[in-house]
Protein backbone atom coordinates (compact mmCIF):
# COMPACT_ATOMS: atom_id res chain seq x y z
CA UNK A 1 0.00 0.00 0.00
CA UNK A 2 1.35 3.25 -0.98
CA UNK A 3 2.37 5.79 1.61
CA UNK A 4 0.48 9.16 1.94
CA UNK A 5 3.09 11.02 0.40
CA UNK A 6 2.96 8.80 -2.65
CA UNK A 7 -0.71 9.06 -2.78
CA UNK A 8 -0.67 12.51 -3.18
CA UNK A 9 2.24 12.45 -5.80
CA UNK A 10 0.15 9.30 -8.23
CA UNK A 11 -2.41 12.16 -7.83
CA UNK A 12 -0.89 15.25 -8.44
CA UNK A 13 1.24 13.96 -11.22
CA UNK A 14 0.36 11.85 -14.25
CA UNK A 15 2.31 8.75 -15.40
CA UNK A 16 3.95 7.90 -12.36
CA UNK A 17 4.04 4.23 -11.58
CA UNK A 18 2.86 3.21 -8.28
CA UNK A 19 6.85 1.98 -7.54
CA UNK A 20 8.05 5.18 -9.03
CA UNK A 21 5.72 7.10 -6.08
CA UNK A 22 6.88 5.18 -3.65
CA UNK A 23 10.76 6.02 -4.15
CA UNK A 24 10.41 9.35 -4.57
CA UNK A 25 8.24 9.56 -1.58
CA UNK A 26 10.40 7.71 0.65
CA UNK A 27 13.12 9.97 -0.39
CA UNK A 28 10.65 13.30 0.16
CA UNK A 29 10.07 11.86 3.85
CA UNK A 30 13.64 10.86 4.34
CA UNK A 31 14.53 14.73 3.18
CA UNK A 32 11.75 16.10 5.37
CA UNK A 33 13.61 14.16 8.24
CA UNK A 34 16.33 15.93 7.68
CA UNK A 35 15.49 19.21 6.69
CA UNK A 36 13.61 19.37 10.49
CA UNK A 37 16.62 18.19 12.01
CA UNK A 38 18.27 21.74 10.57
CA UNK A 39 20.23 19.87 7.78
CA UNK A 40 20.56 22.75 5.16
CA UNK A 41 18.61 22.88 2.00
CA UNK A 42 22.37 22.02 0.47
CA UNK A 43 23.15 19.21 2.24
CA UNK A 44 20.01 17.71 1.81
CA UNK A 45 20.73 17.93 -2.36
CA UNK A 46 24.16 16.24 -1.67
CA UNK A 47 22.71 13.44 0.57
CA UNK A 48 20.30 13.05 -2.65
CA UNK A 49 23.42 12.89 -5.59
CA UNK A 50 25.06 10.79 -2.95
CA UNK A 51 22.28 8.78 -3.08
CA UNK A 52 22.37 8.18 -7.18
CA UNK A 53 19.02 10.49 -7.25
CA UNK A 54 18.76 12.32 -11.00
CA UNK A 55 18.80 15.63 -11.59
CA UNK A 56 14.90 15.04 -12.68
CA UNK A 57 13.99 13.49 -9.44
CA UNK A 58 15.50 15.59 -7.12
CA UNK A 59 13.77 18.44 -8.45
CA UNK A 60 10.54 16.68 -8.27
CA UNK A 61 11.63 15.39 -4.45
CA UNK A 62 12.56 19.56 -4.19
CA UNK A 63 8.93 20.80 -5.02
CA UNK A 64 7.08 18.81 -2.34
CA UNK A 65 10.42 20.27 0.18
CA UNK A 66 9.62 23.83 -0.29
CA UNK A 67 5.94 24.01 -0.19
CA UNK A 68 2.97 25.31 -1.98
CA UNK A 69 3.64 28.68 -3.95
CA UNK A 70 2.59 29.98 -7.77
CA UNK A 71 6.03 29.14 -8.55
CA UNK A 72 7.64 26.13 -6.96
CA UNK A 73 8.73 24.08 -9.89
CA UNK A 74 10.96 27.04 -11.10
CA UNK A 75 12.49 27.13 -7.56
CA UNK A 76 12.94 23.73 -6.66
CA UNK A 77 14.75 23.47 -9.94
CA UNK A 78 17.19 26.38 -9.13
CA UNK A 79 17.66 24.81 -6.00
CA UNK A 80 18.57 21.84 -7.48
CA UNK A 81 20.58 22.96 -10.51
CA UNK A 82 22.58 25.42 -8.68
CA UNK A 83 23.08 23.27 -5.46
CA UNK A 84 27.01 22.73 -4.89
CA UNK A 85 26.54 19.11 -5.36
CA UNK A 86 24.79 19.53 -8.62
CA UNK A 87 27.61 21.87 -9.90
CA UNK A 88 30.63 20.82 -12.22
CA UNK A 89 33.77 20.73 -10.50
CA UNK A 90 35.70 23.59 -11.22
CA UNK A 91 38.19 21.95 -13.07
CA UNK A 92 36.08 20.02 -15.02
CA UNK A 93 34.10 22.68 -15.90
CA UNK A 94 37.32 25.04 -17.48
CA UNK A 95 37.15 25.44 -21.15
CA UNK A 96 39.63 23.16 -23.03
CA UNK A 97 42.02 24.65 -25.19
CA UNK A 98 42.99 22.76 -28.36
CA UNK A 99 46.63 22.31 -28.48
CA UNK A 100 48.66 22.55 -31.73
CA UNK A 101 50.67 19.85 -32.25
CA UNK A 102 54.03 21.12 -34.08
CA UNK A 103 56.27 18.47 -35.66
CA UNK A 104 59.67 19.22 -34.71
């Protein structure tokens, strides 16, 4: 039987498969856990990469973190996108140079 937080996500969100719910919505109670124990916002998006969540996911997980407002979707996914654990490492992230090879 599907928890009430996957109840209200097979109902607020179309296509979801019952199994699907019920991952996301142990992770949304697990992050809810957290978030009251003071865990930062931050934290709480690196426990979720950590935890092999995608990018898609968390930001659905984010939405039903932050509450009801007109525009929740568009925060939850700056929240997630811009999170330091979502972010390229810095080196990684440099722009490559192409290197000339000159025969000598």
């Amino acid at each position: 039987m599907p928890s009430p937080t996957a109840e209200e996500l097979l109902a607020s969100v179309k296509g979801l498969s019952p199994e699907f719910a019920q991952q996301i919505a142990d992770h949304i109670d697990e992050c809810r856990e957290l978030l009251a124990a003071g865990t930062a916002m931050d934290t709480v998006q690196q426990h979720l990469k950590d935890g092999g969540v995608p990018l898609f996911s968390a930001i659905l997980i984010t939405t039903r973190l932050i509450g009801d407002h007109s525009s929740r979707l568009r925060a939850a996914r700056e929240i997630v996108e811009c999170s330091p654990a979502r972010m390229p490492d810095a080196a990684l992230s440099r722009p490559r140079h192409a290197t000339t090879h000159h025969p000598g």
